[in-house]
PDB file of N, CA and C in Angstrom:
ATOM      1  N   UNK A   1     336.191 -93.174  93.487  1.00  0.00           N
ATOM      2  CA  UNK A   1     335.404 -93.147  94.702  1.00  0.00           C
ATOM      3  C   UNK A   1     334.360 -92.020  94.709  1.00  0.00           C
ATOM      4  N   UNK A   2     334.477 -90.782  94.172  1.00  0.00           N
ATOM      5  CA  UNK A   2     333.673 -89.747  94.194  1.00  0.00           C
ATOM      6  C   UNK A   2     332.333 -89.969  93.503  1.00  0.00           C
ATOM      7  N   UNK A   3     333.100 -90.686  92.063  1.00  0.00           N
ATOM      8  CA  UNK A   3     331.698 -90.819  91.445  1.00  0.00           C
ATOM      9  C   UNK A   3     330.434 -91.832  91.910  1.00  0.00           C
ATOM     10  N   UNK A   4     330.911 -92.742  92.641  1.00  0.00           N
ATOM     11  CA  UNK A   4     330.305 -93.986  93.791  1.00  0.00           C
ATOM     12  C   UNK A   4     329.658 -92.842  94.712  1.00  0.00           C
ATOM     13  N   UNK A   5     330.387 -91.590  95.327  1.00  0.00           N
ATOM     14  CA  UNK A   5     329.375 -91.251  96.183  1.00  0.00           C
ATOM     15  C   UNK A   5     328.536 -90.389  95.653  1.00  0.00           C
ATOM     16  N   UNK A   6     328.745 -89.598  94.952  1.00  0.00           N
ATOM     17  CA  UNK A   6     327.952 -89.158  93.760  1.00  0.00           C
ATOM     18  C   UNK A   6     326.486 -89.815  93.337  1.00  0.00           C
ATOM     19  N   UNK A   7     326.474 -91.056  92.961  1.00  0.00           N
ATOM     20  CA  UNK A   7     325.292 -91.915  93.151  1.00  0.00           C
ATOM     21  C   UNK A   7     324.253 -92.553  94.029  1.00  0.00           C
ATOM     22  N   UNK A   8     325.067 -92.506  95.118  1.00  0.00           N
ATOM     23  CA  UNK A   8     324.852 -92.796  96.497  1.00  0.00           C
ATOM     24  C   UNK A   8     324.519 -91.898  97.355  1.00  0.00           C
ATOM     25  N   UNK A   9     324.989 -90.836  97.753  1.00  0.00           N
ATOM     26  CA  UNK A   9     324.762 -89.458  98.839  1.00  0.00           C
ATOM     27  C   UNK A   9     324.304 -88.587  97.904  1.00  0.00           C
ATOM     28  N   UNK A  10     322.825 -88.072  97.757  1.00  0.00           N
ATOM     29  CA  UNK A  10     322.514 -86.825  97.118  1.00  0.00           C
ATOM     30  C   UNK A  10     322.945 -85.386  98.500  1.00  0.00           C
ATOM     31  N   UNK A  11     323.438 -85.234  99.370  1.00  0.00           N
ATOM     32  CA  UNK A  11     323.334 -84.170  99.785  1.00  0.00           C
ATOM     33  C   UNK A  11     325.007 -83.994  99.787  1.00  0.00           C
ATOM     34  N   UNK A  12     325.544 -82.939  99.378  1.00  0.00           N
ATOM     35  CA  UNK A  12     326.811 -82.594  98.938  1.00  0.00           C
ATOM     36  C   UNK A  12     327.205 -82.462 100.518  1.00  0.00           C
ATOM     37  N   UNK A  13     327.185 -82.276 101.455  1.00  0.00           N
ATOM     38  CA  UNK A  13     327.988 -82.142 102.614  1.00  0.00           C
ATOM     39  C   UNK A  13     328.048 -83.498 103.059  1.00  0.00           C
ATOM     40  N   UNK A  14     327.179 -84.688 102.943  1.00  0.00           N
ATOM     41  CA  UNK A  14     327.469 -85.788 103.295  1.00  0.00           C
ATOM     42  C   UNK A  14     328.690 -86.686 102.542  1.00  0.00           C
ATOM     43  N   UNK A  15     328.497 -86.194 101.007  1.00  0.00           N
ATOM     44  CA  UNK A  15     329.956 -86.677 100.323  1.00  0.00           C
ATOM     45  C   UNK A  15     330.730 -86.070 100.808  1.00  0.00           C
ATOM     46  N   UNK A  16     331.200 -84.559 101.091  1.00  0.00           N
ATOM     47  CA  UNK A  16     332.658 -84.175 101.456  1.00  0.00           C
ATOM     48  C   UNK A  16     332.624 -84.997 102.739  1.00  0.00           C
ATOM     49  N   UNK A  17     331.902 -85.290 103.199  1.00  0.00           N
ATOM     50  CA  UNK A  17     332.713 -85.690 104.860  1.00  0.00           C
ATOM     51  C   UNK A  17     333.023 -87.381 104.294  1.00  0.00           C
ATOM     52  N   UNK A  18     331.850 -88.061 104.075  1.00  0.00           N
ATOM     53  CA  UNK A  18     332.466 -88.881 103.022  1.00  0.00           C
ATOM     54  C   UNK A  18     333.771 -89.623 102.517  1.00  0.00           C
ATOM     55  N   UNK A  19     333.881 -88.618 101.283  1.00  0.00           N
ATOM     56  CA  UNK A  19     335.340 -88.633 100.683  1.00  0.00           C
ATOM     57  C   UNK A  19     336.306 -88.052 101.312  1.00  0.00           C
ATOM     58  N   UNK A  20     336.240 -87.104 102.454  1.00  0.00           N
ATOM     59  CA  UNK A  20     337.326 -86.823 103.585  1.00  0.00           C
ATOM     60  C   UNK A  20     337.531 -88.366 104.413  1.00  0.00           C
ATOM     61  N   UNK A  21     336.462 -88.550 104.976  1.00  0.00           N
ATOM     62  CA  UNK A  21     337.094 -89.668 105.520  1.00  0.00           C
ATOM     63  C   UNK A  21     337.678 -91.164 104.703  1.00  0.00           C
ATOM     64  N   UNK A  22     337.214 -91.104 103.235  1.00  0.00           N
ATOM     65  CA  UNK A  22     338.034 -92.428 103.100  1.00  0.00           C
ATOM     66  C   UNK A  22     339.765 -91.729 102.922  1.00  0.00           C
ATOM     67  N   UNK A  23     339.859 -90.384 102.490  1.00  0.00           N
ATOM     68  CA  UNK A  23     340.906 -90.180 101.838  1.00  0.00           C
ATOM     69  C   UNK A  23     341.853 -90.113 103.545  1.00  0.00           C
ATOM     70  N   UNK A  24     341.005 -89.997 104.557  1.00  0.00           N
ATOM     71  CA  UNK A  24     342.469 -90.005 106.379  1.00  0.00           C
ATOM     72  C   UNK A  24     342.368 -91.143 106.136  1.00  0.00           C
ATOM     73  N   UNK A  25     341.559 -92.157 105.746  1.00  0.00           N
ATOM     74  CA  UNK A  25     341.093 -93.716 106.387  1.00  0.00           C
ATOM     75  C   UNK A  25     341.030 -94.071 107.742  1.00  0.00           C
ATOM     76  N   UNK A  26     339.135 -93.334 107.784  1.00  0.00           N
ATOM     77  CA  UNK A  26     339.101 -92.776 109.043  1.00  0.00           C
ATOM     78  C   UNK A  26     338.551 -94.550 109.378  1.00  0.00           C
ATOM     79  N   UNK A  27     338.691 -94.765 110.956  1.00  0.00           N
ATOM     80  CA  UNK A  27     338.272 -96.286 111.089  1.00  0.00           C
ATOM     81  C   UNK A  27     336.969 -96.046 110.871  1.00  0.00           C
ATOM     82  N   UNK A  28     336.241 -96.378 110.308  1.00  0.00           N
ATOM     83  CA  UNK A  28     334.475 -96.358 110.116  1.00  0.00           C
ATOM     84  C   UNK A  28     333.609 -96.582 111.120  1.00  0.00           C
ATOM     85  N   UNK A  29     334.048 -97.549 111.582  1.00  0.00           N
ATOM     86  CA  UNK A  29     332.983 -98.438 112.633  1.00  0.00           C
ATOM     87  C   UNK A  29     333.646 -97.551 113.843  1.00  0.00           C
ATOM     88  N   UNK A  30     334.506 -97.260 113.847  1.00  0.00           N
ATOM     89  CA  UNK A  30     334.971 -96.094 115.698  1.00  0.00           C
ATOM     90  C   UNK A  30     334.126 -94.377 115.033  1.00  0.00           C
ATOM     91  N   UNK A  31     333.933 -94.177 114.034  1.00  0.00           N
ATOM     92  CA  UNK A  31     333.681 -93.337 113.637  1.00  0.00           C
ATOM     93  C   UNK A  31     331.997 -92.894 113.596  1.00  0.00           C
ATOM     94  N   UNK A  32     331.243 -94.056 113.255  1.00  0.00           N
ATOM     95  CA  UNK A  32     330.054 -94.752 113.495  1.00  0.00           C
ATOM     96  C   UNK A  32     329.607 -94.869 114.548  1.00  0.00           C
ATOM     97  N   UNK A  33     329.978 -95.724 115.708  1.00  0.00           N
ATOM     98  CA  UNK A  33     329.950 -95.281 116.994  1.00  0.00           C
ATOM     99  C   UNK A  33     330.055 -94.284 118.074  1.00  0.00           C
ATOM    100  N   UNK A  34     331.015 -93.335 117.520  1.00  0.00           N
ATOM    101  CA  UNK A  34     331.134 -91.989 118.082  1.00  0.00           C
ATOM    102  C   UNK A  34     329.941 -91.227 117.503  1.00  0.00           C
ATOM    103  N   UNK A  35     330.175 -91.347 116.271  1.00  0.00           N
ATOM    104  CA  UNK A  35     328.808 -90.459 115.787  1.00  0.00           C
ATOM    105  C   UNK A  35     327.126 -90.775 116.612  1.00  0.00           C
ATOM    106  N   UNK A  36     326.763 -92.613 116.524  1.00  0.00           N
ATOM    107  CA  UNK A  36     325.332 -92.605 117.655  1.00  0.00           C
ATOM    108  C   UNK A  36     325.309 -92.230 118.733  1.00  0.00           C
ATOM    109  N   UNK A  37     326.485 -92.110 119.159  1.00  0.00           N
ATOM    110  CA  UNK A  37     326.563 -92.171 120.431  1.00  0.00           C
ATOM    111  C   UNK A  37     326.303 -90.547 120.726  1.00  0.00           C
ATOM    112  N   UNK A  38     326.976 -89.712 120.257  1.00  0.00           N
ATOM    113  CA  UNK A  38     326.975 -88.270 120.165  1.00  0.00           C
ATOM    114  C   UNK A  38     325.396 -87.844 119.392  1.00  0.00           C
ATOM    115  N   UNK A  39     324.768 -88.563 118.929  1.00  0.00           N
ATOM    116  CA  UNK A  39     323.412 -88.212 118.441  1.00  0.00           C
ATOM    117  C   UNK A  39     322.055 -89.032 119.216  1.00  0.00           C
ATOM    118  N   UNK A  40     322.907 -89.838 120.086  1.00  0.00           N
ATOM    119  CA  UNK A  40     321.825 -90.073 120.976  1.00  0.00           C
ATOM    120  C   UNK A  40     321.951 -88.931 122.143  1.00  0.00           C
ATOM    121  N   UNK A  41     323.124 -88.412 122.631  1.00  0.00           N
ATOM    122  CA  UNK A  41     322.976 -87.271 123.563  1.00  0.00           C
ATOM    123  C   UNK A  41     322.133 -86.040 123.163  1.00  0.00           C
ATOM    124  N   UNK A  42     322.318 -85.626 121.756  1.00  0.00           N
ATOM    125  CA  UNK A  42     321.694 -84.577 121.137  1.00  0.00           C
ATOM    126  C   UNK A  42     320.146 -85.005 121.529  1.00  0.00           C
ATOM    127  N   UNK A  43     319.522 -86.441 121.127  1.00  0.00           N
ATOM    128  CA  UNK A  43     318.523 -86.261 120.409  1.00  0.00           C
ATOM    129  C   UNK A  43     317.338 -86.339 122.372  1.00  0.00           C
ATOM    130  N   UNK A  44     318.591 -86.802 123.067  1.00  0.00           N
ATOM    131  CA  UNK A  44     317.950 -86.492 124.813  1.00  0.00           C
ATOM    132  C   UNK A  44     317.921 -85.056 125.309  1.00  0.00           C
ATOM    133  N   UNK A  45     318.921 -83.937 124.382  1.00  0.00           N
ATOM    134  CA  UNK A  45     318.734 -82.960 124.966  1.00  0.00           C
ATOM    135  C   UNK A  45     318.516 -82.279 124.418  1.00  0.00           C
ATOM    136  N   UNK A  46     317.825 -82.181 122.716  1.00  0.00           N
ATOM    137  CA  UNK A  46     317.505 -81.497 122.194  1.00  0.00           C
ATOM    138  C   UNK A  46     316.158 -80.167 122.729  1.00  0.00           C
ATOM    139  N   UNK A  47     315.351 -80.823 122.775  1.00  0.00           N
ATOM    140  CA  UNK A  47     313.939 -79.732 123.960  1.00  0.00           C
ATOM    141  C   UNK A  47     314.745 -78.644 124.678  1.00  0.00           C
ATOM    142  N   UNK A  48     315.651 -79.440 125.629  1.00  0.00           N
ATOM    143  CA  UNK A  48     316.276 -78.511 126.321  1.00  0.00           C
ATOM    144  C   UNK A  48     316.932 -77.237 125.810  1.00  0.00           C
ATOM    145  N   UNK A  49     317.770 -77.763 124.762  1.00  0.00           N
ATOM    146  CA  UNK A  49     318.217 -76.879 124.228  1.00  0.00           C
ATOM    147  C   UNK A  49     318.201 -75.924 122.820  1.00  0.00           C
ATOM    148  N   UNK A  50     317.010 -76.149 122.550  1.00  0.00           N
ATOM    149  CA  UNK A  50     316.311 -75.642 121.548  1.00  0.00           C
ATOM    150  C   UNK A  50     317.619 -76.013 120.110  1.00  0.00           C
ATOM    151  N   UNK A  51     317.364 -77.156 120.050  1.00  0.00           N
ATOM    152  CA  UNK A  51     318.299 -77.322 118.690  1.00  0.00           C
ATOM    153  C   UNK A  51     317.462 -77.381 117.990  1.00  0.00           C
ATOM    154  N   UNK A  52     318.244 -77.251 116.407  1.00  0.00           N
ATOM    155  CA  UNK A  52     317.411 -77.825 114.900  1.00  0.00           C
ATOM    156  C   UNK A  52     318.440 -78.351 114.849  1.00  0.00           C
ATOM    157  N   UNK A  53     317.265 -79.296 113.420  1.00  0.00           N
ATOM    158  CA  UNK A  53     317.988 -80.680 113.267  1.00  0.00           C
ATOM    159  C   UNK A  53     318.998 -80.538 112.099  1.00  0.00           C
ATOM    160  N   UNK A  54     319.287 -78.869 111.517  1.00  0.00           N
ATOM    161  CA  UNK A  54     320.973 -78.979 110.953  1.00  0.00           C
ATOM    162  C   UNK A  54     321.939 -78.773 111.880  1.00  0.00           C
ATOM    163  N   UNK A  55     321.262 -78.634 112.918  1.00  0.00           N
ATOM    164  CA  UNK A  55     322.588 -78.911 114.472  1.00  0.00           C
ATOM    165  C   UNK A  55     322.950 -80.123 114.267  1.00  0.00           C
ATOM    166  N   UNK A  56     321.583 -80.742 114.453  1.00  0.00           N
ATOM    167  CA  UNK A  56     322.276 -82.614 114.539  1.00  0.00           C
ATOM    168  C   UNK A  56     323.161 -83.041 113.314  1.00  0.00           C
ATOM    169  N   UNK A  57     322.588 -83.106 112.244  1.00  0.00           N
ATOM    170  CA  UNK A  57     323.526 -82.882 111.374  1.00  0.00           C
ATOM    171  C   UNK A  57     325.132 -82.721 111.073  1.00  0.00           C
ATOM    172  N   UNK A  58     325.127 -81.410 111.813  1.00  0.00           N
ATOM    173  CA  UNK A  58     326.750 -80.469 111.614  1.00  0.00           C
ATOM    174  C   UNK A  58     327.461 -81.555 112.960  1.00  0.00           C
ATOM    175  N   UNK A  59     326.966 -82.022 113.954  1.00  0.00           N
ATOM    176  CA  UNK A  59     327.091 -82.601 115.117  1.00  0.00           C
ATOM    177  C   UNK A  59     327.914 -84.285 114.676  1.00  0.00           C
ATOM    178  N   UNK A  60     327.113 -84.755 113.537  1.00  0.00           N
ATOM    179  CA  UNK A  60     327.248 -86.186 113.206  1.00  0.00           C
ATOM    180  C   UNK A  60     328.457 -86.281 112.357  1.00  0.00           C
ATOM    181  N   UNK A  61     328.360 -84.819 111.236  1.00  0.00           N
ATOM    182  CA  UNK A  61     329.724 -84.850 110.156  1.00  0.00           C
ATOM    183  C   UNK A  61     330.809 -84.900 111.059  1.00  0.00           C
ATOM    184  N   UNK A  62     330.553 -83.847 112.423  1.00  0.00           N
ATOM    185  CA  UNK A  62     331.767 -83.392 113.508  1.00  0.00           C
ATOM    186  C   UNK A  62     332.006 -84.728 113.891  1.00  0.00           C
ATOM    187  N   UNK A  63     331.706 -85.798 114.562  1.00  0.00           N
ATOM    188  CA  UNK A  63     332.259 -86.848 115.061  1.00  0.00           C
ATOM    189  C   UNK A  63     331.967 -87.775 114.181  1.00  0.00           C
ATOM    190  N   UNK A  64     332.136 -88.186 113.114  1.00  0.00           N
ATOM    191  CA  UNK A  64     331.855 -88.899 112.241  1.00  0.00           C
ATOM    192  C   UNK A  64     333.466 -88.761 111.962  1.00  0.00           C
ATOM    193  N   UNK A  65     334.111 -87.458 111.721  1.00  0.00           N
ATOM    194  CA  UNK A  65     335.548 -86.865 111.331  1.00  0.00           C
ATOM    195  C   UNK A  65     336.478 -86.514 112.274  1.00  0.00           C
ATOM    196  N   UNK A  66     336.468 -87.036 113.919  1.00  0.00           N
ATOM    197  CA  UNK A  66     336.829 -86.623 114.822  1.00  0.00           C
ATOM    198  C   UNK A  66     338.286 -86.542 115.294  1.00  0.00           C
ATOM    199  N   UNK A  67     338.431 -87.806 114.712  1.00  0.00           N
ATOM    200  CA  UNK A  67     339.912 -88.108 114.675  1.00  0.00           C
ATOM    201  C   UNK A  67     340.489 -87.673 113.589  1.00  0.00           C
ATOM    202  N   UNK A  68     340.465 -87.289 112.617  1.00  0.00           N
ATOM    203  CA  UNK A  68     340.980 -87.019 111.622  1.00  0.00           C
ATOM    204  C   UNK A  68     342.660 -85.979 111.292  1.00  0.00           C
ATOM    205  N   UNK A  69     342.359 -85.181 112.639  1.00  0.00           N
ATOM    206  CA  UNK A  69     343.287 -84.491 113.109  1.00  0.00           C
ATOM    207  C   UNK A  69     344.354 -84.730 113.660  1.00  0.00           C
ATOM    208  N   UNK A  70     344.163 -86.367 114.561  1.00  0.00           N
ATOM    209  CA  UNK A  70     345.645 -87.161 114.909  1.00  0.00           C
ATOM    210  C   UNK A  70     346.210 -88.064 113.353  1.00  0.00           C
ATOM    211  N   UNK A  71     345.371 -88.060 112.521  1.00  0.00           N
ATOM    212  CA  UNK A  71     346.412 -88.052 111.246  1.00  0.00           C
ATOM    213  C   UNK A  71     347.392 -87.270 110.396  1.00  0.00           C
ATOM    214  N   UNK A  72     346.601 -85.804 110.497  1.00  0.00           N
ATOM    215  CA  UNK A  72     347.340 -84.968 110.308  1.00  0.00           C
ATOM    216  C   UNK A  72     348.496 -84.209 110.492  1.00  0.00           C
ATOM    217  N   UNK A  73     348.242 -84.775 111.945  1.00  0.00           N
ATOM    218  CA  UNK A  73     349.144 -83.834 113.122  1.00  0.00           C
ATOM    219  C   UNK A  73     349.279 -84.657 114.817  1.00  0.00           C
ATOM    220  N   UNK A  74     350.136 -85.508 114.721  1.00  0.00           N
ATOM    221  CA  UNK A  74     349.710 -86.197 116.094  1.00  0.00           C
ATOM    222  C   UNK A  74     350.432 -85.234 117.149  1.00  0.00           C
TER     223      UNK A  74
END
């Protein structure tokens, strides 16, 4: 699987979150959805709040991986 993302994701923080989530088997599509959904709020209140866009970023890996923690540890 690594070497698949390896070919696929040139930016190394997008593979670890990535290969973190196939290795919880995070649901994708709940994961996907949380993530637009959380980057459409950013991208309405960004002005306001003087973000950059490795906020949005760090924002998308964060709920992209959200649940990941009731696998670990319910």
């Amino acid at each position: 699987p690594e070497v698949a993302l390896l070919s696929t994701t040139a930016d190394p923080r997008r593979r670890a979150i990535l290969a973190m989530m196939e290795h919880y088997r995070v649901d994708e599509a709940h994961a996907e959805q949380t993530a637009t959904l959380a980057l459409r709020l950013f991208d309405g209140t960004q002005a306001v709040h003087r973000l950059r866009a490795d906020d949005r970023r760090l924002l998308e890996y964060a709920a992209l991986v959200h649940d990941i923690g009731h696998h670990i540890s319910g």
